[in-house]
N, C-alpha and C. Protein backbone atom coordinates (compact mmCIF):
# COMPACT_ATOMS: atom_id res chain seq x y z
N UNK A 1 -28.76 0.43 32.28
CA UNK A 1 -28.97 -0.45 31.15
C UNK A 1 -27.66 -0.72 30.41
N UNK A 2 -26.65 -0.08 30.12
CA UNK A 2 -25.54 0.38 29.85
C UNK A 2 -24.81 -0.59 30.52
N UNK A 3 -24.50 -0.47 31.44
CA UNK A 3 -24.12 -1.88 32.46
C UNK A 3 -24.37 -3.17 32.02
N UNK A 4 -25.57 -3.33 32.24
CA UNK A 4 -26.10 -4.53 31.76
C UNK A 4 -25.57 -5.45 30.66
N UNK A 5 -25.69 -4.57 29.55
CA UNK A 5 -25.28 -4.81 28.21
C UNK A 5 -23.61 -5.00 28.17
N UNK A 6 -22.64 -3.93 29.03
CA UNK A 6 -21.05 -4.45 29.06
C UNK A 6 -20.84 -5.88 30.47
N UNK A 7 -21.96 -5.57 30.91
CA UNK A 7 -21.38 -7.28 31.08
C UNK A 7 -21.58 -8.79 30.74
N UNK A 8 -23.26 -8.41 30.09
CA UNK A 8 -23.24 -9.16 29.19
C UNK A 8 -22.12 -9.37 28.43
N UNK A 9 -21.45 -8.73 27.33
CA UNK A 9 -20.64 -8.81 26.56
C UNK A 9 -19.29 -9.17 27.19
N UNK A 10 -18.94 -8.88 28.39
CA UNK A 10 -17.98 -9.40 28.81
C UNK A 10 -18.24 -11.14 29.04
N UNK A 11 -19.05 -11.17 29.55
CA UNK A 11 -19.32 -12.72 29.72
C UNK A 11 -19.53 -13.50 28.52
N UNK A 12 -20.31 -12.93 27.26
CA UNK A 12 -20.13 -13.65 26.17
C UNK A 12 -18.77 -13.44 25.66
N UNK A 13 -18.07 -12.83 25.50
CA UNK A 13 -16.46 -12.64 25.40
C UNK A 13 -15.53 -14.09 25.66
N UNK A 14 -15.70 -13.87 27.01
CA UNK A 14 -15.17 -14.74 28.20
C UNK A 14 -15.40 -16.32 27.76
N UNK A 15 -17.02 -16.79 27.69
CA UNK A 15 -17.30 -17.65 26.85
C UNK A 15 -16.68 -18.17 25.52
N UNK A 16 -16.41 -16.89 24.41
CA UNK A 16 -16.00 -17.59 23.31
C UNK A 16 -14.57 -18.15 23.70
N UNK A 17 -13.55 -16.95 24.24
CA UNK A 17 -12.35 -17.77 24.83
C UNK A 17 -12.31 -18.84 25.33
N UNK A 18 -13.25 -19.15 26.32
CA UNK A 18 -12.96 -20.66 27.06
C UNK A 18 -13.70 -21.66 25.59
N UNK A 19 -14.70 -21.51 25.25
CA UNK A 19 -15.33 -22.48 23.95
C UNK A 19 -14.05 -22.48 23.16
N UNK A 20 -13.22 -21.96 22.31
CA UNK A 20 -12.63 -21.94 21.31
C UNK A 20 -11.08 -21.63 21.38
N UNK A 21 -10.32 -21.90 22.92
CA UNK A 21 -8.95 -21.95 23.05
C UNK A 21 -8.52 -20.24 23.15
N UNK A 22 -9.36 -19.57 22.75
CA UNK A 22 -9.04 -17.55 22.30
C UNK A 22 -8.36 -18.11 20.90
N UNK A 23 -8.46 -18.75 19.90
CA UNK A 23 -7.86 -18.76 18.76
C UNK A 23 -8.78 -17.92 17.19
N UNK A 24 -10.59 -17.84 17.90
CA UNK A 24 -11.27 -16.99 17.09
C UNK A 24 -10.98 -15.68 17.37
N UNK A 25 -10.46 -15.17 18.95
CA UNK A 25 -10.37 -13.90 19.17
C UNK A 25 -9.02 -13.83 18.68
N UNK A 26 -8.23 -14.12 18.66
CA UNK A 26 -6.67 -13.83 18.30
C UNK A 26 -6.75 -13.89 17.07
N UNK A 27 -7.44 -14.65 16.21
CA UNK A 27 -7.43 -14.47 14.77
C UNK A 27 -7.93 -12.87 14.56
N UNK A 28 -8.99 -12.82 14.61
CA UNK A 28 -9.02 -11.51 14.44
C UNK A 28 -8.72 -10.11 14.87
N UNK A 29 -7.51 -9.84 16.02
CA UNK A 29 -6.84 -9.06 16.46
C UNK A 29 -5.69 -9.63 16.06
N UNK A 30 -5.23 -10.49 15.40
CA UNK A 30 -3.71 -10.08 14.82
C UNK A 30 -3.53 -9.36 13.24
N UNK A 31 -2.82 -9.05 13.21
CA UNK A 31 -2.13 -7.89 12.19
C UNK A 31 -1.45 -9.03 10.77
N UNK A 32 -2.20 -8.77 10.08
CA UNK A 32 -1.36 -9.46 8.59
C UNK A 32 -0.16 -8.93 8.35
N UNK A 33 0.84 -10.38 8.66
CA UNK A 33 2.02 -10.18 7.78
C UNK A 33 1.96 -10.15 6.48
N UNK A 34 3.45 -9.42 6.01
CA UNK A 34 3.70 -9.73 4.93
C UNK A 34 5.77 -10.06 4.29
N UNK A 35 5.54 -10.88 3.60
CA UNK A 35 6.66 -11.20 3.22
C UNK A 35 7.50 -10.25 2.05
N UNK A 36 8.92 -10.03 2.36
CA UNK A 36 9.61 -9.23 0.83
C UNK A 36 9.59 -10.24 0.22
N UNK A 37 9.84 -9.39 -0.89
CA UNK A 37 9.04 -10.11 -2.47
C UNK A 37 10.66 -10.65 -3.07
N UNK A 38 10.83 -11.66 -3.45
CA UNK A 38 12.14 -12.07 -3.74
C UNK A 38 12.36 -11.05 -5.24
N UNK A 39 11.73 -10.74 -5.87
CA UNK A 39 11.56 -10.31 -7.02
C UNK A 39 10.90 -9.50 -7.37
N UNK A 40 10.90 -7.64 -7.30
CA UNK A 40 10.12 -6.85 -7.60
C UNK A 40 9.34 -6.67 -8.32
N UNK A 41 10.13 -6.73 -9.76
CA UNK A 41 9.90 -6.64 -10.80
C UNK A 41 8.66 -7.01 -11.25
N UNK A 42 8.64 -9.07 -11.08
CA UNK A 42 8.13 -9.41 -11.25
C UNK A 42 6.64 -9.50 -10.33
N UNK A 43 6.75 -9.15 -8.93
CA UNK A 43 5.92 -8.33 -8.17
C UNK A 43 4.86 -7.61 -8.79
N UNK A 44 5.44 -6.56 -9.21
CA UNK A 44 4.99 -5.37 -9.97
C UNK A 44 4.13 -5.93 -11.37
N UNK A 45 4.88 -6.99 -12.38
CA UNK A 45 4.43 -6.59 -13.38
C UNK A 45 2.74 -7.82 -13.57
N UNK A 46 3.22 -8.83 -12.74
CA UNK A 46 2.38 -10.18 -12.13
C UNK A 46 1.11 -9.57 -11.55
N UNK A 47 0.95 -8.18 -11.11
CA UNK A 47 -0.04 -7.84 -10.36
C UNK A 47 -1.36 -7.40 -11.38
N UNK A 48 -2.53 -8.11 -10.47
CA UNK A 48 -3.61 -7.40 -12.09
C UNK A 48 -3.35 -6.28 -11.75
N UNK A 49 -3.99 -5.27 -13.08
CA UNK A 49 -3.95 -4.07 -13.32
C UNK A 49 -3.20 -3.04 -14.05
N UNK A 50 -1.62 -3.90 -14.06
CA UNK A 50 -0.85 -3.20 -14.82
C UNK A 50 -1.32 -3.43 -16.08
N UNK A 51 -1.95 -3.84 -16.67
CA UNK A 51 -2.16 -4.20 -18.69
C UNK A 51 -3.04 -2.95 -18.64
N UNK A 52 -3.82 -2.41 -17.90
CA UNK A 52 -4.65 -1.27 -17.80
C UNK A 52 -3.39 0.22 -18.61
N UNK A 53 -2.30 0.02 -18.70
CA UNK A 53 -1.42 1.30 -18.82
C UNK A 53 -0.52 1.06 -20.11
N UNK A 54 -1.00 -0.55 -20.78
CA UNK A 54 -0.71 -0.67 -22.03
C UNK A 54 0.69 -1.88 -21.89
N UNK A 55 1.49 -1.93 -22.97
CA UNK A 55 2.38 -2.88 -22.56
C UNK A 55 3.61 -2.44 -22.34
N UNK A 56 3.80 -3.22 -21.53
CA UNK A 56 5.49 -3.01 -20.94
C UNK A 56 6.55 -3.16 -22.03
N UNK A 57 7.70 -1.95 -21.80
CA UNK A 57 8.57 -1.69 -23.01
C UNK A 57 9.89 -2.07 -22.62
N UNK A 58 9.87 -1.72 -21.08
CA UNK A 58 11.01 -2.34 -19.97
C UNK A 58 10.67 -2.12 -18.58
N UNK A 59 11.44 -2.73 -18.14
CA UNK A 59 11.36 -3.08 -16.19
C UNK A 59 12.85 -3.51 -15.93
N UNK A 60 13.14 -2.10 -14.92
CA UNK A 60 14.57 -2.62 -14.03
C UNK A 60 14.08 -2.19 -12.48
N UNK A 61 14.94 -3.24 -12.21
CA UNK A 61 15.01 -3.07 -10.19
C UNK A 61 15.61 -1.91 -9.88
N UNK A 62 14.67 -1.27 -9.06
CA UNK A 62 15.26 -0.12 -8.28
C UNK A 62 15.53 0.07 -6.81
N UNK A 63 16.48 -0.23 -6.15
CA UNK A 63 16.73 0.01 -4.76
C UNK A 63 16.69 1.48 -4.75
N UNK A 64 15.95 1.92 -2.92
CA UNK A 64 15.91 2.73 -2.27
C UNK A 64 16.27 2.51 -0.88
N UNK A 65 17.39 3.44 -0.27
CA UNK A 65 17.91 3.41 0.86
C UNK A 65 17.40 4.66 1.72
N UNK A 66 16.46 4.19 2.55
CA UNK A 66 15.90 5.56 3.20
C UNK A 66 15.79 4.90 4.64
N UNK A 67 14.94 5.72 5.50
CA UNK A 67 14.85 5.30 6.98
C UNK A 67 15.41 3.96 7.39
N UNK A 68 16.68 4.02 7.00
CA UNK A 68 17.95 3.26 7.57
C UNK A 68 17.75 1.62 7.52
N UNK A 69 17.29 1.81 6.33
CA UNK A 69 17.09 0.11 5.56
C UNK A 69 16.73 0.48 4.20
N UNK A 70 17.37 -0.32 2.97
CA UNK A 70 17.26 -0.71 1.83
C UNK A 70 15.96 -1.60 1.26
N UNK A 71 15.17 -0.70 0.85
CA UNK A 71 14.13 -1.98 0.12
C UNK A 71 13.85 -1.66 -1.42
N UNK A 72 13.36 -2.90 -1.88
CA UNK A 72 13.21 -2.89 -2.74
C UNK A 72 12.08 -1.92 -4.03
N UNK A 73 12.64 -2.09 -5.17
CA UNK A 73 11.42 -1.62 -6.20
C UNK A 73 11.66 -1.83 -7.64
N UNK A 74 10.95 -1.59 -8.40
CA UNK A 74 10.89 -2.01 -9.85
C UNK A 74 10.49 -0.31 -10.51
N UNK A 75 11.17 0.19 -11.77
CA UNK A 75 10.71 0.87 -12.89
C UNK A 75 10.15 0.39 -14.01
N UNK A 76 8.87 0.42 -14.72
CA UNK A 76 7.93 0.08 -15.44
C UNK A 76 8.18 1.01 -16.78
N UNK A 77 8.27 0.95 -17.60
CA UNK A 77 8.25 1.41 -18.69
C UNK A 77 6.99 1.24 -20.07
N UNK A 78 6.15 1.72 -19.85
CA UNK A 78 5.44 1.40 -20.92
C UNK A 78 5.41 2.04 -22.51
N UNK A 79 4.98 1.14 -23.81
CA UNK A 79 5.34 1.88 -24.79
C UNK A 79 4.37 3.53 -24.99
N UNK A 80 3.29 3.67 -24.20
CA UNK A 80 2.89 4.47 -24.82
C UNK A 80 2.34 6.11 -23.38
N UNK A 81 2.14 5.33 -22.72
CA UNK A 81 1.34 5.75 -21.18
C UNK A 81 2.77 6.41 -20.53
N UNK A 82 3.56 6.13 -20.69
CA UNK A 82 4.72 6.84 -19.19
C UNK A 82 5.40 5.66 -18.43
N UNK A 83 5.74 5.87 -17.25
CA UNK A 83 6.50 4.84 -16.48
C UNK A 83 5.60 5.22 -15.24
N UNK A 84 6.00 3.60 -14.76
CA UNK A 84 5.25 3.40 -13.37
C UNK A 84 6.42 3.14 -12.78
N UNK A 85 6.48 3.81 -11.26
CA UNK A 85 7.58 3.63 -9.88
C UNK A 85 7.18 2.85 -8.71
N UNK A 86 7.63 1.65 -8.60
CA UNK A 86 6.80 1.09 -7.40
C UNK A 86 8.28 0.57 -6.43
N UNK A 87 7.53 1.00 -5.23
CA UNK A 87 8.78 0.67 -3.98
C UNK A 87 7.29 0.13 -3.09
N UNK A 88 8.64 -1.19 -2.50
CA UNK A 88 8.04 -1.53 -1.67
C UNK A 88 8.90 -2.55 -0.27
N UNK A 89 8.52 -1.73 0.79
CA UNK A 89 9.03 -1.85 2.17
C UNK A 89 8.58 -2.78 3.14
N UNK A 90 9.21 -3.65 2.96
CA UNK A 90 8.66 -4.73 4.12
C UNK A 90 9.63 -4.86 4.86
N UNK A 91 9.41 -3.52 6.35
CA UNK A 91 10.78 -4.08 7.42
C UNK A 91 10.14 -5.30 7.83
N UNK A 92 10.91 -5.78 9.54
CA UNK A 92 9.98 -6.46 10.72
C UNK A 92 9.18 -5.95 11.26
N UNK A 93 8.60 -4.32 11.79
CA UNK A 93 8.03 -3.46 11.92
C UNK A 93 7.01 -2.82 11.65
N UNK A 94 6.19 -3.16 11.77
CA UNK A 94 4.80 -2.32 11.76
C UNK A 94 4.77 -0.84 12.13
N UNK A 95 5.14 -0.80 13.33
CA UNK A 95 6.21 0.92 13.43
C UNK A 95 6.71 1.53 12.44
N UNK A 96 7.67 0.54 11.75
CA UNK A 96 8.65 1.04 10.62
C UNK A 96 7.75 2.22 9.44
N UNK A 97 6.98 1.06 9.23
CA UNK A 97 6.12 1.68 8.14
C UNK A 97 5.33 2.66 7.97
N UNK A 98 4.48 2.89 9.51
CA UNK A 98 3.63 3.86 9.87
C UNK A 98 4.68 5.43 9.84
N UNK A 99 5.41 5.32 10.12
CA UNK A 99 7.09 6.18 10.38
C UNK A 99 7.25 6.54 9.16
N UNK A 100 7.10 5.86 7.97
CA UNK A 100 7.85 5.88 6.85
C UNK A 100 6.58 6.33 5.58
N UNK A 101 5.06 5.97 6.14
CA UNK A 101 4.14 6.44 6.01
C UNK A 101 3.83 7.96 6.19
N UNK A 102 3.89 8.08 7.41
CA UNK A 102 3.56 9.75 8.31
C UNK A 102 4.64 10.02 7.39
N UNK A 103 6.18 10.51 7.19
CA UNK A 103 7.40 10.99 7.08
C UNK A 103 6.89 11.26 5.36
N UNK A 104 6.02 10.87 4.68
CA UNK A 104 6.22 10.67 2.82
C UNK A 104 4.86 11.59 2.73
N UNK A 105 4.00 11.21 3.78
CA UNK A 105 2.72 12.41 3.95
C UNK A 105 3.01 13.46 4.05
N UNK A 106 3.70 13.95 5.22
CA UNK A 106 3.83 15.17 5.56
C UNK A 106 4.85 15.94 4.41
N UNK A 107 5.59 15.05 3.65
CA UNK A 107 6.35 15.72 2.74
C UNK A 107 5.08 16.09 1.40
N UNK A 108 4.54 15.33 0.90
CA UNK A 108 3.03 15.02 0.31
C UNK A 108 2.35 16.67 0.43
N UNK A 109 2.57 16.91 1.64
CA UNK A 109 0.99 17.77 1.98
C UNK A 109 2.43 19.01 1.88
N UNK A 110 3.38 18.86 2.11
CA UNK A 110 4.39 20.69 1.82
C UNK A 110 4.40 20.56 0.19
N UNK A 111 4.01 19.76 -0.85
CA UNK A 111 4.25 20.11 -2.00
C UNK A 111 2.56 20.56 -2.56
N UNK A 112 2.17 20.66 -1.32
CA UNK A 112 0.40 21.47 -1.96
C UNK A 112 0.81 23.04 -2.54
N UNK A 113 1.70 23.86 -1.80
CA UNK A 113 1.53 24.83 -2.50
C UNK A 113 1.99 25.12 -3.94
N UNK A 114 3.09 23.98 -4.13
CA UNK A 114 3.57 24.26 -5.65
C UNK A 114 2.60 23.59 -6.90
N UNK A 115 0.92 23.16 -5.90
CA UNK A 115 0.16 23.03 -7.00
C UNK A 115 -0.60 21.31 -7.19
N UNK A 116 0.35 20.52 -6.13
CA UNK A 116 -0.44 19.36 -6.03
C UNK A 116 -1.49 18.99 -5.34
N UNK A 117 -2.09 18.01 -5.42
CA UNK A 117 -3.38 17.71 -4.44
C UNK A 117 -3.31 16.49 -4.03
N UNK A 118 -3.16 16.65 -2.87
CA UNK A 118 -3.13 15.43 -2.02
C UNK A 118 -4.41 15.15 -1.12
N UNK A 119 -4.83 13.72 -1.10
CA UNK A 119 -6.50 13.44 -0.64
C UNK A 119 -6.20 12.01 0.21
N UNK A 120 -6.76 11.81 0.95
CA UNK A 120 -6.75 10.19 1.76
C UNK A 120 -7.33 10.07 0.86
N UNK A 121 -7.42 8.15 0.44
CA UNK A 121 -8.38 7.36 -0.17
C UNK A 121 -8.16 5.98 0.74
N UNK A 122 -9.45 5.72 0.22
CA UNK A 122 -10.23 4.62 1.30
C UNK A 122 -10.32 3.28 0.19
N UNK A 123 -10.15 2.33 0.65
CA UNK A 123 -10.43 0.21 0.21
C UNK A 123 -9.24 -0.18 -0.02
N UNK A 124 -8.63 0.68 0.50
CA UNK A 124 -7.07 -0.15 0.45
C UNK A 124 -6.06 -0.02 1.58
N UNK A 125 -5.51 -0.88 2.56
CA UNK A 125 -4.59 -1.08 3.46
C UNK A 125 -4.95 -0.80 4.47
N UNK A 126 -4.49 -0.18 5.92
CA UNK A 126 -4.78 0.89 6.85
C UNK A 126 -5.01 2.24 6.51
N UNK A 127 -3.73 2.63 6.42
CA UNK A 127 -4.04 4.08 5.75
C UNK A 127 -3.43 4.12 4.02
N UNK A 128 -3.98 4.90 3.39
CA UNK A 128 -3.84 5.84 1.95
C UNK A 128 -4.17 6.69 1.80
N UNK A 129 -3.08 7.80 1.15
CA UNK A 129 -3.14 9.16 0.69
C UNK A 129 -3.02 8.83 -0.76
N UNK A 130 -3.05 9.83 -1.82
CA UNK A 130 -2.58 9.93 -3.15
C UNK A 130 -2.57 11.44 -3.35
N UNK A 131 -1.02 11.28 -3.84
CA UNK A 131 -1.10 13.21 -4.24
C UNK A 131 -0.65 12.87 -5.99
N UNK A 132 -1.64 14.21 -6.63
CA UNK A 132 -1.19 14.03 -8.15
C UNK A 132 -1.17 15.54 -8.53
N UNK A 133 0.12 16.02 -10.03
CA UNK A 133 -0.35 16.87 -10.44
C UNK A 133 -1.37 16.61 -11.86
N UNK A 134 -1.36 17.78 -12.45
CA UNK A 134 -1.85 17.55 -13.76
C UNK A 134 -1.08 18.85 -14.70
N UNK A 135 0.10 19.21 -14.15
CA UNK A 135 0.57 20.55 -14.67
C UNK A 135 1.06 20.26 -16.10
N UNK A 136 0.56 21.06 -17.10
CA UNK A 136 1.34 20.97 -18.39
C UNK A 136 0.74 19.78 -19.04
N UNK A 137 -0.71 19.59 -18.67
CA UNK A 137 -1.52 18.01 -19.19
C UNK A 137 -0.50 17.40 -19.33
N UNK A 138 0.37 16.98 -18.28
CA UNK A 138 0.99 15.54 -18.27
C UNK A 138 0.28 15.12 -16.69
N UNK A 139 0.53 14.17 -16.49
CA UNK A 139 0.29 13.97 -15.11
C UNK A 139 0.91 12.75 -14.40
N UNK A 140 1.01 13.17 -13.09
CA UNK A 140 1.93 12.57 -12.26
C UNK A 140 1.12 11.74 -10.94
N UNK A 141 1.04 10.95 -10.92
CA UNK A 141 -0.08 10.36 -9.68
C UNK A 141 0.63 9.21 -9.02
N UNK A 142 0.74 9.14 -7.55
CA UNK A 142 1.42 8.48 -6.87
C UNK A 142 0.14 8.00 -5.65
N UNK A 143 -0.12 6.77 -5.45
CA UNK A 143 -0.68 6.61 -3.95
C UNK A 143 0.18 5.82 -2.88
N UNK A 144 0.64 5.95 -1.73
CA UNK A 144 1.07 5.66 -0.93
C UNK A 144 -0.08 5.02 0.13
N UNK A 145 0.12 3.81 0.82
CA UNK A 145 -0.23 3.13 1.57
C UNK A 145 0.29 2.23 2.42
N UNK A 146 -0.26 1.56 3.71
CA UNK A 146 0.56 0.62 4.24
C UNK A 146 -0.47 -0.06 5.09
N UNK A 147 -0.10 -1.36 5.36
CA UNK A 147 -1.34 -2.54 5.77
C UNK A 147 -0.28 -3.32 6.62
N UNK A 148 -0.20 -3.59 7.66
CA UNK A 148 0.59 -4.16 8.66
C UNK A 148 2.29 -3.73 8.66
N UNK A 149 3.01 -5.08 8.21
CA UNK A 149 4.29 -4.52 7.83
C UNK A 149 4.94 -4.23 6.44
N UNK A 150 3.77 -3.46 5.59
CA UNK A 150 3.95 -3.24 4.29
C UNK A 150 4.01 -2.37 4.01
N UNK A 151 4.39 -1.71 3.30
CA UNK A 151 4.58 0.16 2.68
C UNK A 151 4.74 -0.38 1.31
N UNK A 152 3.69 0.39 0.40
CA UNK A 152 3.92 0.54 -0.92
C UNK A 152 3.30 1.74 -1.62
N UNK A 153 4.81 2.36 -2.54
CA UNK A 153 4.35 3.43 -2.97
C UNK A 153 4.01 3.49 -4.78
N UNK A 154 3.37 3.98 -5.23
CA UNK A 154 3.14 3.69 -6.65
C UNK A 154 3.08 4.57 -7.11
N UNK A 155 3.58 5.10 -8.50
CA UNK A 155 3.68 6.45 -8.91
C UNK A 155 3.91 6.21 -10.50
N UNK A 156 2.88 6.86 -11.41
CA UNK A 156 3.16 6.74 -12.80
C UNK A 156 2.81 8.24 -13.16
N UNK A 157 4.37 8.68 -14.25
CA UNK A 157 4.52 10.14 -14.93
C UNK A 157 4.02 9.56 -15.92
N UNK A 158 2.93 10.14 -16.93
CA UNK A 158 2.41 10.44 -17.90
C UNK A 158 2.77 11.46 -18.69
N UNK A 159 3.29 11.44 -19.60
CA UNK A 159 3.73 13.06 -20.45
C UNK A 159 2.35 13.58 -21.13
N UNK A 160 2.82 14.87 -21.23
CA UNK A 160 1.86 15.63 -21.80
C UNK A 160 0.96 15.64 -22.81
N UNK A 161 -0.65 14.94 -22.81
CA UNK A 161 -1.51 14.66 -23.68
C UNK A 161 -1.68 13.50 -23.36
N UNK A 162 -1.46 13.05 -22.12
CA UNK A 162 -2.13 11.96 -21.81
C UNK A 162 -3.48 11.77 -21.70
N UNK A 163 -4.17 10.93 -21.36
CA UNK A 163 -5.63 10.44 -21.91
C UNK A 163 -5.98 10.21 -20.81
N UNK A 164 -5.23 9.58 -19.73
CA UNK A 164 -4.64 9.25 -17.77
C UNK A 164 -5.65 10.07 -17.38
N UNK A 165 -6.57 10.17 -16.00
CA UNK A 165 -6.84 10.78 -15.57
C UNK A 165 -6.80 10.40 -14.26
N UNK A 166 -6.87 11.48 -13.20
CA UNK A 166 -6.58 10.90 -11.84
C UNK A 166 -7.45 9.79 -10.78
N UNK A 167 -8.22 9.90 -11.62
CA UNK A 167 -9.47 9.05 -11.14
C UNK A 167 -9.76 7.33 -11.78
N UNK A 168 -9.50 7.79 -13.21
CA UNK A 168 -8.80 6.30 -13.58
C UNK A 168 -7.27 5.77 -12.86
N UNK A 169 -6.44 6.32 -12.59
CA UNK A 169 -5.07 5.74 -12.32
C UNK A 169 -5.48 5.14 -10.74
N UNK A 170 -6.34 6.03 -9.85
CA UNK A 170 -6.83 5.30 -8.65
C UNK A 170 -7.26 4.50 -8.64
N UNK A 171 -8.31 4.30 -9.76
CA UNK A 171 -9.10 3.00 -9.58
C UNK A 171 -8.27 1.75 -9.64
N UNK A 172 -7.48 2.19 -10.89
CA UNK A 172 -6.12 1.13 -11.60
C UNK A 172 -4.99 0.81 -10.20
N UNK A 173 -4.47 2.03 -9.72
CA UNK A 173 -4.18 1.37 -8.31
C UNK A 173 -4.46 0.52 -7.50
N UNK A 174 -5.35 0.88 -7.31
CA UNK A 174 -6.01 0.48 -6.24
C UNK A 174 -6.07 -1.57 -6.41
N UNK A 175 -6.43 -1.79 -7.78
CA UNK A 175 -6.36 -3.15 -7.84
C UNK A 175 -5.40 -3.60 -7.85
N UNK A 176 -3.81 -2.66 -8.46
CA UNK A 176 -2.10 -3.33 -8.51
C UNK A 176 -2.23 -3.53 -7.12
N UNK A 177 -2.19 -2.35 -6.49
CA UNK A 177 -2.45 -2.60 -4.69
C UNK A 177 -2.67 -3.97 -4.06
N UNK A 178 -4.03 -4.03 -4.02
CA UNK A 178 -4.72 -4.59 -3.18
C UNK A 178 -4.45 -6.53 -4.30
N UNK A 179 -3.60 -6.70 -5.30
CA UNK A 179 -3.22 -7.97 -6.18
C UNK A 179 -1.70 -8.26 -5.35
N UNK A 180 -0.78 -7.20 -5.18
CA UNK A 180 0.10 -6.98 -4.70
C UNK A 180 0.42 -7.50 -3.16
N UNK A 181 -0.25 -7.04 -2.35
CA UNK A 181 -0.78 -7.20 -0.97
C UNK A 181 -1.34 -8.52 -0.95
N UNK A 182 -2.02 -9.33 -1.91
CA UNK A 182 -2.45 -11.08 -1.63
C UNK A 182 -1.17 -11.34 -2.11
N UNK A 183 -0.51 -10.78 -2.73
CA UNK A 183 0.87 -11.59 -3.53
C UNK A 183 1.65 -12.00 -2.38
N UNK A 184 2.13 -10.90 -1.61
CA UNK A 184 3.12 -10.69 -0.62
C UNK A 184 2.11 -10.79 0.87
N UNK A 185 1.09 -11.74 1.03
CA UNK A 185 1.04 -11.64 2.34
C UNK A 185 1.37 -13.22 2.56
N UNK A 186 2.09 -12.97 3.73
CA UNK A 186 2.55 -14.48 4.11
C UNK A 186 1.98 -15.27 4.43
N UNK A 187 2.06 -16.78 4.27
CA UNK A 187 1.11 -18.19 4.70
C UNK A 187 1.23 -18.18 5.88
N UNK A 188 1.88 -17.53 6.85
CA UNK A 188 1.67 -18.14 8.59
C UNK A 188 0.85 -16.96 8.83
N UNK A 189 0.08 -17.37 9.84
CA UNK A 189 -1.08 -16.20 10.30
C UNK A 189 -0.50 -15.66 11.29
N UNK A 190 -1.19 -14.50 11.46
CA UNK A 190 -1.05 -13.63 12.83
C UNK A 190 0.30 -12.86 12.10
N UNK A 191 0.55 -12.36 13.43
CA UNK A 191 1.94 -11.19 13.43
C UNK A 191 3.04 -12.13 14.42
N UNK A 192 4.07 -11.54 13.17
CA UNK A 192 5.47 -12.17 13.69
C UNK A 192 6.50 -11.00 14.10
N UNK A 193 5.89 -9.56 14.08
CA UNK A 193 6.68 -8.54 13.88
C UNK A 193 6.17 -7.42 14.74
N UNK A 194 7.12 -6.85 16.02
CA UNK A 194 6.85 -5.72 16.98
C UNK A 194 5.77 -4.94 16.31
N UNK A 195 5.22 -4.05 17.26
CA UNK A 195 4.51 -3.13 16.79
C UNK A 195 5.09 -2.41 17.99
């Protein structure tokens, strides 16, 4: 019966390709690009979600030079909440990122014993982790993610007596995220970039 049913499906397969050029099947097996952001900053501050952390007091560009390319990021300053850190990596590479992903995890999961907690979270990108402390009621919460050829990491210190909790700052992520990611995904479809 088992049979039956994979060749059925092969033949309806086969069908949609010849009906529709393979341009419905290729749409949905290619990988969303995404474009660097000419402008971090404004990246960052343009995205819903940030008014969630109060108002901005300042914002400067921050370059990071790591796995042997320079990308971009913005520091957030708010008057009352802490600062937000956002980097964000758009090699040609889909590789790149997964690399640069795994490499920020595994560092992530060696700072469990000095007390942080690091968890996958799920509705955003391919993969996401978020590790946070809460030592000294300040708190520190960062989620890392990446969705084709994108890596973005987000991270806001809260000082001590913050009101922040780790479960609000995810949620609040999660929408800079996923505002961020329509910002920077590019108008040509499909993938333009190795995997």
């Amino acid at each position: 019966m088992k049979k039956v049913f994979l060749i059925l499906g092969i033949i309806a397969g086969s069908l949609l390709l010849l009906c529709c050029g393979g341009g419905v099947a290729l749409y949905f097996l290619a990988d969303t690009s995404y474009t660097k952001p000419a402008d971090a900053c404004a990246t960052v501050t343009g995205a819903q979600g940030v008014s969630a952390f109060g108002t901005v007091k300042d914002k400067q560009p921050k370059d990071t030079t790591a796995f042997g390319r320079t990308y971009g990021g913005c520091v957030v300053s708010f008057e009352a909440t802490g600062t937000l850190t956002v980097m964000i990596d758009v090699p040609s590479s889909g590789s790149d990122v997964r690399t640069h992903y795994d490499a920020v995890k595994k560092l992530a999961l060696g700072s469990t014993s000095a007390g942080a907690t690091v968890v996958d979270v799920d509705g955003i990108g391919t993969k996401a982790f978020a590790m946070y402390t809460t030592a000294g009621g300040a708190l520190m919460y960062e989620l890392d993610f990446y969705d084709g050829n994108l890596y973005i990491s987000l991270n806001i210190t809260a000082p001590a007596g913050t009101t922040l909790t780790p479960d609000k700052v995810r949620g609040d992520f999660l929408t800079i995220g996923t505002s961020m990611m329509s910002a920077l995904e590019s108008t040509s479809s499909g993938s333009d970039w190795d995997d």
